[in-house]
Protein backbone atom coordinates (compact mmCIF):
# COMPACT_ATOMS: atom_id res chain seq x y z
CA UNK A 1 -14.76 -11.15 14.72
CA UNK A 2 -11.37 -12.99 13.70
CA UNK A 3 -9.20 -10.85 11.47
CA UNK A 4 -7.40 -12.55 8.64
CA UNK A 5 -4.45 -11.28 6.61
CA UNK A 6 -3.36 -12.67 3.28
CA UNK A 7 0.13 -12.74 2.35
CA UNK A 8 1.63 -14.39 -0.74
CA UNK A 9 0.19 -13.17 -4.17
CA UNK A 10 2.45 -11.72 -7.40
CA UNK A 11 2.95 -12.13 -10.83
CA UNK A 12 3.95 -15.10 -12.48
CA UNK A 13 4.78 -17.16 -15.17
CA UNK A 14 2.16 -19.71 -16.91
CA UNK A 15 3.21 -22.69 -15.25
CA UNK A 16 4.78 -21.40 -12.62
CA UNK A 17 3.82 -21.56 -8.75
CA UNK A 18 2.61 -19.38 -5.91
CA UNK A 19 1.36 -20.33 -2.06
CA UNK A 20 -0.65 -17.91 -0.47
CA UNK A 21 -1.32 -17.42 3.09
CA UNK A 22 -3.77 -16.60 5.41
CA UNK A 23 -3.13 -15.47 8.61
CA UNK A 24 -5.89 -15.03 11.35
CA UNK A 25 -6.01 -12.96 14.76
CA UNK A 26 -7.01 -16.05 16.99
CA UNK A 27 -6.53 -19.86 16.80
CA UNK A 28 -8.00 -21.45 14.22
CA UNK A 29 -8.04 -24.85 15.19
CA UNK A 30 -11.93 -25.48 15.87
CA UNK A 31 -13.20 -23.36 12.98
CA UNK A 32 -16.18 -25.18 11.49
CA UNK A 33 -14.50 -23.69 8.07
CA UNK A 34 -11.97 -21.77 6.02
CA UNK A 35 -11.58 -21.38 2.56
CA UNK A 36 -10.21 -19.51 -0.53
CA UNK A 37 -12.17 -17.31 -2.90
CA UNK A 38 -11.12 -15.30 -5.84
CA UNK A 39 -12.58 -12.55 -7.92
CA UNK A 40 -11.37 -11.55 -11.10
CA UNK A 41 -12.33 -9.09 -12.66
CA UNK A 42 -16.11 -8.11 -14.21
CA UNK A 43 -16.46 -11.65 -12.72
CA UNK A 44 -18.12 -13.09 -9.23
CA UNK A 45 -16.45 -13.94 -6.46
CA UNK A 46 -16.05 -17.74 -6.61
CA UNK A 47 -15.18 -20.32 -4.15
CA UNK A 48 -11.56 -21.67 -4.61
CA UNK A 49 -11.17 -24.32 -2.05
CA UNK A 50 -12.05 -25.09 1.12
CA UNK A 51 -11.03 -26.96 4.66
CA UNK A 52 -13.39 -28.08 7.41
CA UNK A 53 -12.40 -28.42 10.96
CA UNK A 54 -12.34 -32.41 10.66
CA UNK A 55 -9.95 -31.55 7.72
CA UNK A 56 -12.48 -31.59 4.71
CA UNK A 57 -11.41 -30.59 1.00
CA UNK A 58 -13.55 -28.96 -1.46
CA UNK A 59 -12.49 -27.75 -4.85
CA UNK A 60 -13.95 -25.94 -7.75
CA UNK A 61 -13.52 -28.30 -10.74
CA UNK A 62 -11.57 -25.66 -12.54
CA UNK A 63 -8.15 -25.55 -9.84
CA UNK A 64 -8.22 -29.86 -9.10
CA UNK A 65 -5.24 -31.31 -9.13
CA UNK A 66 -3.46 -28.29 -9.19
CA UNK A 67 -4.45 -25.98 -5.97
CA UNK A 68 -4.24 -27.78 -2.16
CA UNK A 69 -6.00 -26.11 0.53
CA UNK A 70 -4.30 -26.70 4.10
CA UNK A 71 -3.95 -25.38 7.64
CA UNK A 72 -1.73 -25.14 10.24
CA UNK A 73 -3.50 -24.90 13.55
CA UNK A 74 -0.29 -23.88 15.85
CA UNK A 75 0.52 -21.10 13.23
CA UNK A 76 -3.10 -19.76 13.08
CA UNK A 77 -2.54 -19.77 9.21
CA UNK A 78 -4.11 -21.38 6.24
CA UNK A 79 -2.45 -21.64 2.68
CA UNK A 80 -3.10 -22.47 -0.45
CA UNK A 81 -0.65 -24.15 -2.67
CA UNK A 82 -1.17 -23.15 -6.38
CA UNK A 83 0.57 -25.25 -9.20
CA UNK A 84 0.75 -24.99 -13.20
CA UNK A 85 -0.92 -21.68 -13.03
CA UNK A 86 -2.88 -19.98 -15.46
CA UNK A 87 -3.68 -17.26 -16.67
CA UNK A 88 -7.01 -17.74 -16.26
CA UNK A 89 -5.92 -18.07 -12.27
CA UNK A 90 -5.68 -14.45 -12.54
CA UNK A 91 -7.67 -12.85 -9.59
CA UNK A 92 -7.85 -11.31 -6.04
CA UNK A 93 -7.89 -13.92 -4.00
CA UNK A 94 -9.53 -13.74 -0.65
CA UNK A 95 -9.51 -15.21 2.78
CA UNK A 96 -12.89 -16.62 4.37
CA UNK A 97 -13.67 -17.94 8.01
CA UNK A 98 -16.42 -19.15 9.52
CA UNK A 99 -15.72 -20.14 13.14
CA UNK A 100 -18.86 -22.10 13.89
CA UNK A 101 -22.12 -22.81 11.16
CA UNK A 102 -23.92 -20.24 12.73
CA UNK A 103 -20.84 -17.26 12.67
CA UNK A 104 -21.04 -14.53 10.04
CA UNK A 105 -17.58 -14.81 7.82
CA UNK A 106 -14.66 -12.84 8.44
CA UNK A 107 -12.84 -11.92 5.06
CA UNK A 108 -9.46 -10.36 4.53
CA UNK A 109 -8.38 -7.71 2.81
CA UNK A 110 -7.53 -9.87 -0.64
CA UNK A 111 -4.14 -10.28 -2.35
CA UNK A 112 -3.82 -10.03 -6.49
CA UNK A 113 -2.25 -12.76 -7.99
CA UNK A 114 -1.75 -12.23 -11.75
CA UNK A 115 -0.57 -15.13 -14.05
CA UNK A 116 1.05 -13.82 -17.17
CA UNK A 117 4.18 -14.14 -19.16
């Protein structure tokens, strides 16, 4: 099973930016998909964003136009750029992978981000 470490998360400022990262154990470059979740809490984990191996976008309605999903296949590593944050942002955010429809995910280990001033 791939491991993935997340890398990236703080406090900030309404407004203010963060990019988060997601580093995995093996290339990533045919994973059927990878995406961002967050959790915050007394809530469910929820599905931020997500990127398909033909390079497929999905957002929740709630982070459009502000978050972008990406991936860098020769760095293993899949960000997510986070914009005019607020504090309702305010989660763990986790790392998903699925390398092919049928895989069970991988998750990392989750990395706080907290938007407050």
């Amino acid at each position: 099973q791939v491991q993935l470490v997340e890398s990236g998360g703080g406090l900030v400022q309404p407004g203010g930016s963060l990019r988060l990262s997601c580093a995995a154990s093996g290339s990533i470059s045919r994973f059927y998909v990878m995406g961002w979740y967050r959790q915050a809490p007394g809530k469910q984990r929820e599905l931020v964003a997500s990127i398909t191996s033909s390079g497929s976008l999905n957002y929740v309605d709630s982070v459009k136009g502000r978050f972008t999903i990406s991936r860098d296949n020769a760095k293993n590593t899949m960000y997510l750029q986070m914009n005019s944050l607020k504090p309702e942002d305010t989660a763990v955010y986790y790392c998903n992978a699925r390398p092919t429809v049928l895989s069970v995910p991988s998750w990392g280990q989750g990395t706080q981000v907290t938007v407050s001033s």
